[in-house]
C-alpha atoms as a PDB file:
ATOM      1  CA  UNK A   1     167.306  85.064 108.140  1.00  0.00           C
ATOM      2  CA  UNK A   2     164.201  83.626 106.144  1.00  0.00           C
ATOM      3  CA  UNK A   3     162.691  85.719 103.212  1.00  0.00           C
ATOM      4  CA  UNK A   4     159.243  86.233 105.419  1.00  0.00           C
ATOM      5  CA  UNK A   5     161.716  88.076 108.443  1.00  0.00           C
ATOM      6  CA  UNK A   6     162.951  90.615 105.595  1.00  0.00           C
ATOM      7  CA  UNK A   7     161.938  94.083 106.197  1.00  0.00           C
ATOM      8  CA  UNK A   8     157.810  94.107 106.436  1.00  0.00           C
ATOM      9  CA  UNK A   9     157.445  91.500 102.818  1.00  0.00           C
ATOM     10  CA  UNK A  10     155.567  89.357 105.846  1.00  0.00           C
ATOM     11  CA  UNK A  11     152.452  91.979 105.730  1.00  0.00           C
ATOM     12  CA  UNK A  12     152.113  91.360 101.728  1.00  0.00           C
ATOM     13  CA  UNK A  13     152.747  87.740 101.980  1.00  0.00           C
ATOM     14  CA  UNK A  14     150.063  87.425 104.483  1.00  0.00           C
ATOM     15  CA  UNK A  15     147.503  89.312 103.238  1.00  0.00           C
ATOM     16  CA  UNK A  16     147.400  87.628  99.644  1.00  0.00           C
ATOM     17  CA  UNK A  17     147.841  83.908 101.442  1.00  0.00           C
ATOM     18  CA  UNK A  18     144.845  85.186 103.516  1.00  0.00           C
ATOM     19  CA  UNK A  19     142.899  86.830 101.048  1.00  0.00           C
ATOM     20  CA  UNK A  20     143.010  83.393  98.439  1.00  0.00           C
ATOM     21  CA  UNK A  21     141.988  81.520 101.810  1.00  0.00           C
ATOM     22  CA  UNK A  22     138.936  83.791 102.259  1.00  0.00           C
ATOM     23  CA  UNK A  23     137.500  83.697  98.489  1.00  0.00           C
ATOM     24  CA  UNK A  24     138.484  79.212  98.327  1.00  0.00           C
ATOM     25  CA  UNK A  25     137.508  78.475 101.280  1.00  0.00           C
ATOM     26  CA  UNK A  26     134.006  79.990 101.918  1.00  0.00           C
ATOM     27  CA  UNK A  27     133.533  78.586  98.246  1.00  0.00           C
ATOM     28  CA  UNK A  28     134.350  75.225  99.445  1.00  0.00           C
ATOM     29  CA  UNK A  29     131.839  74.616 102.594  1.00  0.00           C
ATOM     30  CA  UNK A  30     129.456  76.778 100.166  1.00  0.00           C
ATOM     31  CA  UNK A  31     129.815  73.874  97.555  1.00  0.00           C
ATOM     32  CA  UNK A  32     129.646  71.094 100.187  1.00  0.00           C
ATOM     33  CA  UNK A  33     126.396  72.270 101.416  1.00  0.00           C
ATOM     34  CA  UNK A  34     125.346  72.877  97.988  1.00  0.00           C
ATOM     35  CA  UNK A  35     124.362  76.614  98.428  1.00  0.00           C
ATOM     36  CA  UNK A  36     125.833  77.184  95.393  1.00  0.00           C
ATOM     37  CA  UNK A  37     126.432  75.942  91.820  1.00  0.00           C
ATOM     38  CA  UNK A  38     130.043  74.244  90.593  1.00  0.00           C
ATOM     39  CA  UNK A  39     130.502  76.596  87.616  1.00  0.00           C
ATOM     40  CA  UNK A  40     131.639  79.941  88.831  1.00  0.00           C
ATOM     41  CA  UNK A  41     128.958  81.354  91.508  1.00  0.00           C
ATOM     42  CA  UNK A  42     129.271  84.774  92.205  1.00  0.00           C
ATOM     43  CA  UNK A  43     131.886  85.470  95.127  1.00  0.00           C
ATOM     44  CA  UNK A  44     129.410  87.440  97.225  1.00  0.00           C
ATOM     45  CA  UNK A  45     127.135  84.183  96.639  1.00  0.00           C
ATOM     46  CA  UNK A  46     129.559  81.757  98.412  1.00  0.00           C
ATOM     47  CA  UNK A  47     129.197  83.746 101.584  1.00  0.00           C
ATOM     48  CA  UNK A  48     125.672  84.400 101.316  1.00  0.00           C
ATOM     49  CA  UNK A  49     124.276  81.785 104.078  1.00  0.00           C
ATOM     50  CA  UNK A  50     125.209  80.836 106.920  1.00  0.00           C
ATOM     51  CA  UNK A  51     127.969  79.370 108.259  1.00  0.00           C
ATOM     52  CA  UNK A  52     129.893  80.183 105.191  1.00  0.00           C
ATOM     53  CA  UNK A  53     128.603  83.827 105.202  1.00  0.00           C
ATOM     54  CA  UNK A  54     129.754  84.401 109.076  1.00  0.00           C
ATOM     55  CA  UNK A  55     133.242  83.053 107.985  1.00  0.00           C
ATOM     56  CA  UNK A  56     133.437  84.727 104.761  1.00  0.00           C
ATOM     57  CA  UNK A  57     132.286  88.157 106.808  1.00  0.00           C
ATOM     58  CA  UNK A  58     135.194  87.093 109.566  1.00  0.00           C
ATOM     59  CA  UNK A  59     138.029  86.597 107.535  1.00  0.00           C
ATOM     60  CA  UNK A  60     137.032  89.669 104.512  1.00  0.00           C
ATOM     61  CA  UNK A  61     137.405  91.930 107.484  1.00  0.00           C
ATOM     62  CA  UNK A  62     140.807  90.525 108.447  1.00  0.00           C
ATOM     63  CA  UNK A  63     141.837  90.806 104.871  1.00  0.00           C
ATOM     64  CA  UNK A  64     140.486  94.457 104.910  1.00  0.00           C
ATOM     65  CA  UNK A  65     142.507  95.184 108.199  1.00  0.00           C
ATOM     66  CA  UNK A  66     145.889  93.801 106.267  1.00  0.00           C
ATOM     67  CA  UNK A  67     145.198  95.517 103.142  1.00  0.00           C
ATOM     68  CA  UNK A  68     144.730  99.056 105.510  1.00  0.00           C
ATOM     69  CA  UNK A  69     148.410  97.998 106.899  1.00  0.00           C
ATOM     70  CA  UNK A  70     149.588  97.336 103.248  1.00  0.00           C
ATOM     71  CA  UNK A  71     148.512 100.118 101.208  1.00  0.00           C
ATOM     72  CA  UNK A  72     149.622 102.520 104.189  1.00  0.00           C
ATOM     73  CA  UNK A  73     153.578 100.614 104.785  1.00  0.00           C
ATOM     74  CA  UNK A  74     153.325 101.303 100.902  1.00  0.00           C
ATOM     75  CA  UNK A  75     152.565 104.207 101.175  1.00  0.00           C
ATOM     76  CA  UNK A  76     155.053 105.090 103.569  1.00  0.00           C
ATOM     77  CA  UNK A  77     157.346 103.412 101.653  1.00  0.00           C
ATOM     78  CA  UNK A  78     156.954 105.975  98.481  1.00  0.00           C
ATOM     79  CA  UNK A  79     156.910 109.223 100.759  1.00  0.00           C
ATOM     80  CA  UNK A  80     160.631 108.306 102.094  1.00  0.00           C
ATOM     81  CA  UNK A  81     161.403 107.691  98.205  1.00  0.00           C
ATOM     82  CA  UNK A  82     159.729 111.206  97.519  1.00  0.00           C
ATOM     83  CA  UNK A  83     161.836 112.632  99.939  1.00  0.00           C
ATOM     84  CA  UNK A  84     165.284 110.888  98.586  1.00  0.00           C
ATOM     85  CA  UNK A  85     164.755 111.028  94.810  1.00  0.00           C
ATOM     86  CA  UNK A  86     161.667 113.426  94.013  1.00  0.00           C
ATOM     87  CA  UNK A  87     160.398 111.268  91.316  1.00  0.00           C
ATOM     88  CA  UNK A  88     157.428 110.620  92.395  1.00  0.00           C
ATOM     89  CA  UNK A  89     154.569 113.240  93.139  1.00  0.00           C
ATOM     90  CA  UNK A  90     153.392 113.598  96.428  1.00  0.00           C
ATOM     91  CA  UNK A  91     149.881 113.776  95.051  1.00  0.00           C
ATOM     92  CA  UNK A  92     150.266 110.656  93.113  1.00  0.00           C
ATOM     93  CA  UNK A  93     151.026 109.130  96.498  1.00  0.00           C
ATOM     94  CA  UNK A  94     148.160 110.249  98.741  1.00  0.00           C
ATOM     95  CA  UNK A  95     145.650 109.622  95.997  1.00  0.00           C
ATOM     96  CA  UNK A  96     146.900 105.881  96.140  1.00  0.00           C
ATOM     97  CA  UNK A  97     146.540 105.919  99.522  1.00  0.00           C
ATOM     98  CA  UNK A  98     142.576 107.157  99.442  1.00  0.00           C
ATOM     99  CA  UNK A  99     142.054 105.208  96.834  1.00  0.00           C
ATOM    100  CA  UNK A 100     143.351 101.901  98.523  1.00  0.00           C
ATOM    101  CA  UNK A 101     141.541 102.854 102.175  1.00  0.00           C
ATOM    102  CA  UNK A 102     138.296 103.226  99.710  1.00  0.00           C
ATOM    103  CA  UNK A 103     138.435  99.701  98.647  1.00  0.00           C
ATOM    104  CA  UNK A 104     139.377  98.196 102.126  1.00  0.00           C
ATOM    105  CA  UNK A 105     136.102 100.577 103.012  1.00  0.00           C
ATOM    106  CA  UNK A 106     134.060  98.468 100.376  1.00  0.00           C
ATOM    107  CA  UNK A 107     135.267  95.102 101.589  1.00  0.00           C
ATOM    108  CA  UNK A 108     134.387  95.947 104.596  1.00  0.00           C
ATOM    109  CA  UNK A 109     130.858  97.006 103.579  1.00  0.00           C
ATOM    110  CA  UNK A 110     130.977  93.360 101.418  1.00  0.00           C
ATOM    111  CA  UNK A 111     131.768  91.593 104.797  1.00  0.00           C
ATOM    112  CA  UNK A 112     129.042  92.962 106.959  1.00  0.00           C
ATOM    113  CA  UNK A 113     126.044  93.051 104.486  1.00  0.00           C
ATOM    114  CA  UNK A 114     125.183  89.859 102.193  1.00  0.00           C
ATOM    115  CA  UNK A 115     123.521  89.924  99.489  1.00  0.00           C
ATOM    116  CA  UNK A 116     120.471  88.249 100.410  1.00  0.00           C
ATOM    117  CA  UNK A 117     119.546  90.886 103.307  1.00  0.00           C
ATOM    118  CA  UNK A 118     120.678  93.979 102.230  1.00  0.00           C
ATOM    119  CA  UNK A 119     121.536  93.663  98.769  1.00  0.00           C
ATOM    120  CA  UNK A 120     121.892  97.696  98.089  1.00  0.00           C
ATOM    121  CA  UNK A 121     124.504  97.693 100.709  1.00  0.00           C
ATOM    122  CA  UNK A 122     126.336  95.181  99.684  1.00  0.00           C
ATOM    123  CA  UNK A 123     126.275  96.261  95.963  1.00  0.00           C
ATOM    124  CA  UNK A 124     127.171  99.478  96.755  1.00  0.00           C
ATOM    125  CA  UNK A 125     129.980  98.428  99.113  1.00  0.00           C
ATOM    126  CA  UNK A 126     131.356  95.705  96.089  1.00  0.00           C
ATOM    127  CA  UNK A 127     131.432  98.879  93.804  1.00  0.00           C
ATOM    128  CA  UNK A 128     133.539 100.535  95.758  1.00  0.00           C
ATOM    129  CA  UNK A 129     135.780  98.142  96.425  1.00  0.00           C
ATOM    130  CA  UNK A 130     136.184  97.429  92.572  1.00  0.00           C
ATOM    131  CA  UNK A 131     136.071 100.811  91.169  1.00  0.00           C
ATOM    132  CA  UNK A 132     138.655 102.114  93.719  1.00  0.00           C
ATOM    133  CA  UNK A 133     140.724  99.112  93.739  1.00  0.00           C
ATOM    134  CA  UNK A 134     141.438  99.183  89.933  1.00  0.00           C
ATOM    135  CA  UNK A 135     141.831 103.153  89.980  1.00  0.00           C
ATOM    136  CA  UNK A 136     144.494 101.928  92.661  1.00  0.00           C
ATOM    137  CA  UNK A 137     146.592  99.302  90.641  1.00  0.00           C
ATOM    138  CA  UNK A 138     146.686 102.126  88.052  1.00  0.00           C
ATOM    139  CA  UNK A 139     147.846 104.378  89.699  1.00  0.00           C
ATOM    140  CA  UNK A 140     150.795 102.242  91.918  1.00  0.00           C
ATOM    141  CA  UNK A 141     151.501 100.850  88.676  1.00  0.00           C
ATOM    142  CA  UNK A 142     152.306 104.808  87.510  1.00  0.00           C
ATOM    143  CA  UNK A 143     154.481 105.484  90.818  1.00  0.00           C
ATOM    144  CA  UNK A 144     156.610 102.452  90.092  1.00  0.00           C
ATOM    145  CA  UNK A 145     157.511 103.417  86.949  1.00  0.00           C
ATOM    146  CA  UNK A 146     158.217 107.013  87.919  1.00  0.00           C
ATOM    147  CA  UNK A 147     159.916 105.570  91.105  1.00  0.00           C
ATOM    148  CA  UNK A 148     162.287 103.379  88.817  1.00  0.00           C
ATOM    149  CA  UNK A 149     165.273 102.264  88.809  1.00  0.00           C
ATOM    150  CA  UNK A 150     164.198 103.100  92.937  1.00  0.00           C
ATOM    151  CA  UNK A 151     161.997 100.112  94.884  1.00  0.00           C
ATOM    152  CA  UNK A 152     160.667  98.099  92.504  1.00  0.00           C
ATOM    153  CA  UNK A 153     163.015  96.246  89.577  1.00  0.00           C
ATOM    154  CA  UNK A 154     161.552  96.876  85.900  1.00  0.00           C
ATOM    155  CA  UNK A 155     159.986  93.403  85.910  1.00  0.00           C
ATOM    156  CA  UNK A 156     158.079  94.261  88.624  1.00  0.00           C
ATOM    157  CA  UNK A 157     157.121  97.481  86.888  1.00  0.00           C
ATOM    158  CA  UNK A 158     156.038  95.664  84.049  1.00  0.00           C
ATOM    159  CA  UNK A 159     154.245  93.062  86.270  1.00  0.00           C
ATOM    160  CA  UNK A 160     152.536  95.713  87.524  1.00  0.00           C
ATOM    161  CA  UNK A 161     150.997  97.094  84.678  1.00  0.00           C
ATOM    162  CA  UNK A 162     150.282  93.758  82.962  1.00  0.00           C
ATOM    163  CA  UNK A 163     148.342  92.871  86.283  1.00  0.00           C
ATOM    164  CA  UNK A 164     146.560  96.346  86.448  1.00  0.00           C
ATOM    165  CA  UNK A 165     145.268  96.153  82.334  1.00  0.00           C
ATOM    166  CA  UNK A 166     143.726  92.978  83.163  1.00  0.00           C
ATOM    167  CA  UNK A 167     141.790  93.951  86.115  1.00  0.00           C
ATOM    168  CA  UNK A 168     140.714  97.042  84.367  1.00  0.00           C
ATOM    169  CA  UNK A 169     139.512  94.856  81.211  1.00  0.00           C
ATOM    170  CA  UNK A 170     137.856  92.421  83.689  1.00  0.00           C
ATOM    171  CA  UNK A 171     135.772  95.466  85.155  1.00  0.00           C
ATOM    172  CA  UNK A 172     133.602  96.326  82.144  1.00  0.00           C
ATOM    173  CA  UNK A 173     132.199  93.110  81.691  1.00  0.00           C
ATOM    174  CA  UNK A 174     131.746  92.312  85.811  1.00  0.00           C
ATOM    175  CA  UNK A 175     129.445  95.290  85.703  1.00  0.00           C
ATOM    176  CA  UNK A 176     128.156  95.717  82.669  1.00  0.00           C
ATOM    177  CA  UNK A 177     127.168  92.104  82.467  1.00  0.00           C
ATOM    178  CA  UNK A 178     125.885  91.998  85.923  1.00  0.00           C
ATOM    179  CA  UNK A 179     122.973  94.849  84.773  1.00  0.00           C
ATOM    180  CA  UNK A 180     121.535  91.919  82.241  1.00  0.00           C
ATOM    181  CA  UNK A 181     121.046  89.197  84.923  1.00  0.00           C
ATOM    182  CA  UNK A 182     117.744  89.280  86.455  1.00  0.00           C
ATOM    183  CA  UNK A 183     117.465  86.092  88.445  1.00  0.00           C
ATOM    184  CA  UNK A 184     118.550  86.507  92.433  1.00  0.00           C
ATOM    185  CA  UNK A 185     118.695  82.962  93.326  1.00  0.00           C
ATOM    186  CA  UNK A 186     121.612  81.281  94.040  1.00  0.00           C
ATOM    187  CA  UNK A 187     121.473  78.362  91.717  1.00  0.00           C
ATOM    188  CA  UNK A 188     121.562  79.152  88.020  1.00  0.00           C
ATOM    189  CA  UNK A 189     119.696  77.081  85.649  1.00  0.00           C
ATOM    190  CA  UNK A 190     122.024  77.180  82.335  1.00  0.00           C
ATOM    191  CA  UNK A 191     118.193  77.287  80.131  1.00  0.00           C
ATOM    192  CA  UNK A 192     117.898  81.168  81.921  1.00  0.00           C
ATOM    193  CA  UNK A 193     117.797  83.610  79.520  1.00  0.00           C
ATOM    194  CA  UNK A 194     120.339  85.789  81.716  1.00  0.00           C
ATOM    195  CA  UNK A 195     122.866  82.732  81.836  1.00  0.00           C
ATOM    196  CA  UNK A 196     125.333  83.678  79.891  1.00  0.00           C
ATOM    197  CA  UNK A 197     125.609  87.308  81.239  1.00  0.00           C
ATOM    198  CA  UNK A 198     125.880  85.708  84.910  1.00  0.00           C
ATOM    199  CA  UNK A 199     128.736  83.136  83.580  1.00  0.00           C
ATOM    200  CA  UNK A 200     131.045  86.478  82.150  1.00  0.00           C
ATOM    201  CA  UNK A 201     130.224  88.568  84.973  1.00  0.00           C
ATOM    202  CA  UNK A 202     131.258  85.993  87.322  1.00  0.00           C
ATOM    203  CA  UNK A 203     134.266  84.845  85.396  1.00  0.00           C
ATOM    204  CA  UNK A 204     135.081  88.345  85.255  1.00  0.00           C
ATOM    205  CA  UNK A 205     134.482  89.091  88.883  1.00  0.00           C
ATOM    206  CA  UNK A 206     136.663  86.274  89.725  1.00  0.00           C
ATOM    207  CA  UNK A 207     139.683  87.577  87.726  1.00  0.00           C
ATOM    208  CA  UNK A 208     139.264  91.146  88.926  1.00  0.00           C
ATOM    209  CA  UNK A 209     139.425  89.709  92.348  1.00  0.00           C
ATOM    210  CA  UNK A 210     142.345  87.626  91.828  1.00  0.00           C
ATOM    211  CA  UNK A 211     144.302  90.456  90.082  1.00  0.00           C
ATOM    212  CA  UNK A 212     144.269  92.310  93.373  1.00  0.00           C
ATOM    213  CA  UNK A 213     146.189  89.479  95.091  1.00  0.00           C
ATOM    214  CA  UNK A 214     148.346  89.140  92.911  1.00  0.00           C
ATOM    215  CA  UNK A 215     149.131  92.803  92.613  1.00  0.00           C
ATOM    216  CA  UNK A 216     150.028  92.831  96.708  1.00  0.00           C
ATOM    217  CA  UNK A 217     152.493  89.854  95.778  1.00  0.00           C
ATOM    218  CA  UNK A 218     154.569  91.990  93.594  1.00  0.00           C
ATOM    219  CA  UNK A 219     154.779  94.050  96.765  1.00  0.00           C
ATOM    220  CA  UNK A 220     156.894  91.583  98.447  1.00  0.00           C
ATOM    221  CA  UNK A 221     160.164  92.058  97.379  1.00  0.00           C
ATOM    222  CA  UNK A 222     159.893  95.917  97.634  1.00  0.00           C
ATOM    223  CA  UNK A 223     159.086  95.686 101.364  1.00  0.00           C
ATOM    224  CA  UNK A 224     162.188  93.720 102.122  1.00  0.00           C
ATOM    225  CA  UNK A 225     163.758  97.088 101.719  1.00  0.00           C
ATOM    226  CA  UNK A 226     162.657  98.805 104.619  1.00  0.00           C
ATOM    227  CA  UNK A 227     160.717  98.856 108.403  1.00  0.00           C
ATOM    228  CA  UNK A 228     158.315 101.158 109.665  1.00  0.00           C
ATOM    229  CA  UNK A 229     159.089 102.214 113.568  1.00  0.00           C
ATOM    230  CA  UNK A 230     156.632 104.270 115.825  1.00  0.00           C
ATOM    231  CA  UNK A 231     158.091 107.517 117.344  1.00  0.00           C
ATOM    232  CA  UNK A 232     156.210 108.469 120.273  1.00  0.00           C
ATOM    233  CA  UNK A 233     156.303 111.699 122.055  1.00  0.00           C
ATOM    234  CA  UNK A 234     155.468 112.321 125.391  1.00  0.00           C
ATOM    235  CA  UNK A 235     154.203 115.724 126.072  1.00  0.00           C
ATOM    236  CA  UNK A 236     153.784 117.322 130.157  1.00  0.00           C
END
């Protein structure tokens, strides 16, 4: 049997090989048609005109659909350890899981509003995502260790939280930073006075991002472990 016909680790694996597709390759035709600059655009900026913003708005909802799937077998995944081994809270579970259908609400929101229409909706919507997606690394990062030696191996634990810290510390800056640039073109002229707070803000966008994916990798081996089956019930 190959690795990817393990348990469910196919629904992780997918969704961070799609969701590093989505953010490289709408940066790519955005690049070749020279909508946007070289040096770290913004990642709402590469999908900002069309036909890069149609597929970036296309494939953000797919990943949004596999995260949903994700964060729920995950979640699914701790209630059966609840139930086994009582080291984990049930709280601590279901606020993962709000907190994890929050952020696949705000890419969502990201997908179907660009920036250059409906920029409050779409800056809303990339809040959300962010905010709620680092509140959810936190706190998954807390149930493994409280889940441990069950599910996840201590390097994964560890992984976990090293992953989480920097998309936290990545945050502050993305928004912070982000308040001080003024200019709302898509090409940057390095002379702007706001330059430099676009460059960290970007860079710093760009890591949170990529912290996410690789937080669903660590996922992986953990859903080797199990299957999720529906139980229907037919009722006269």
């Amino acid at each position: 049997m190959f690795w990817f016909m393990q348990g469910l680790c196919a629904l992780p694996a997918f969704l961070v090989v799609w969701s590093s597709c989505t953010f490289i390759i709408s940066y790519l035709i955005a690049l070749y048609r020279r909508d946007v600059d070289i040096i770290f655009p913004y990642i709402s900026d590469t999908g900002a005109n069309p036909p890069e913003s149609c597929i970036f708005g296309l494939m953000t909802f797919i990943s949004a659909c596999a995260g949903i799937a994700t964060i729920y077998a995950r979640y699914k995944f701790v209630e059966k350890l609840c139930e086994e081994t009582r080291l984990v809270s049930p709280c601590f579970n279901k606020a993962a899981l709000v907190l994890g259908m929050i952020s696949c609400l705000g890419m969502c929101i990201v997908a179907t509003f660009q920036e250059t229409t409906v920029w409050q909706a779409h800056d809303a919507g990339a809040l959300l995502f962010f905010v709620s997606g680092v509140l959810y690394t936190i706190l998954q990062s807390r149930i493994s260790y409280l889940a441990y030696p069950f599910g996840s191996s201590l390097t994964w634990c560890r992984t976990r939280v090293f992953i989480a810290t920097i998309a936290t510390l990545a945050f502050f800056p993305t928004v912070i930073c982000a308040f001080f640039v003024k200019q709302t073109t898509l090409h940057r002229d390095k002379e702007d006075a706001d330059y430099p707070y676009h460059l960290a803000s970007a860079v710093c966008e760009w890591i949170v991002a990529f912290s996410f994916i690789c937080f669903f990798l660590t996922y992986i081996d953990d859903f080797k472990l199990f299957t999720l089956r529906v139980h229907t019930e037919y009722q006269e």
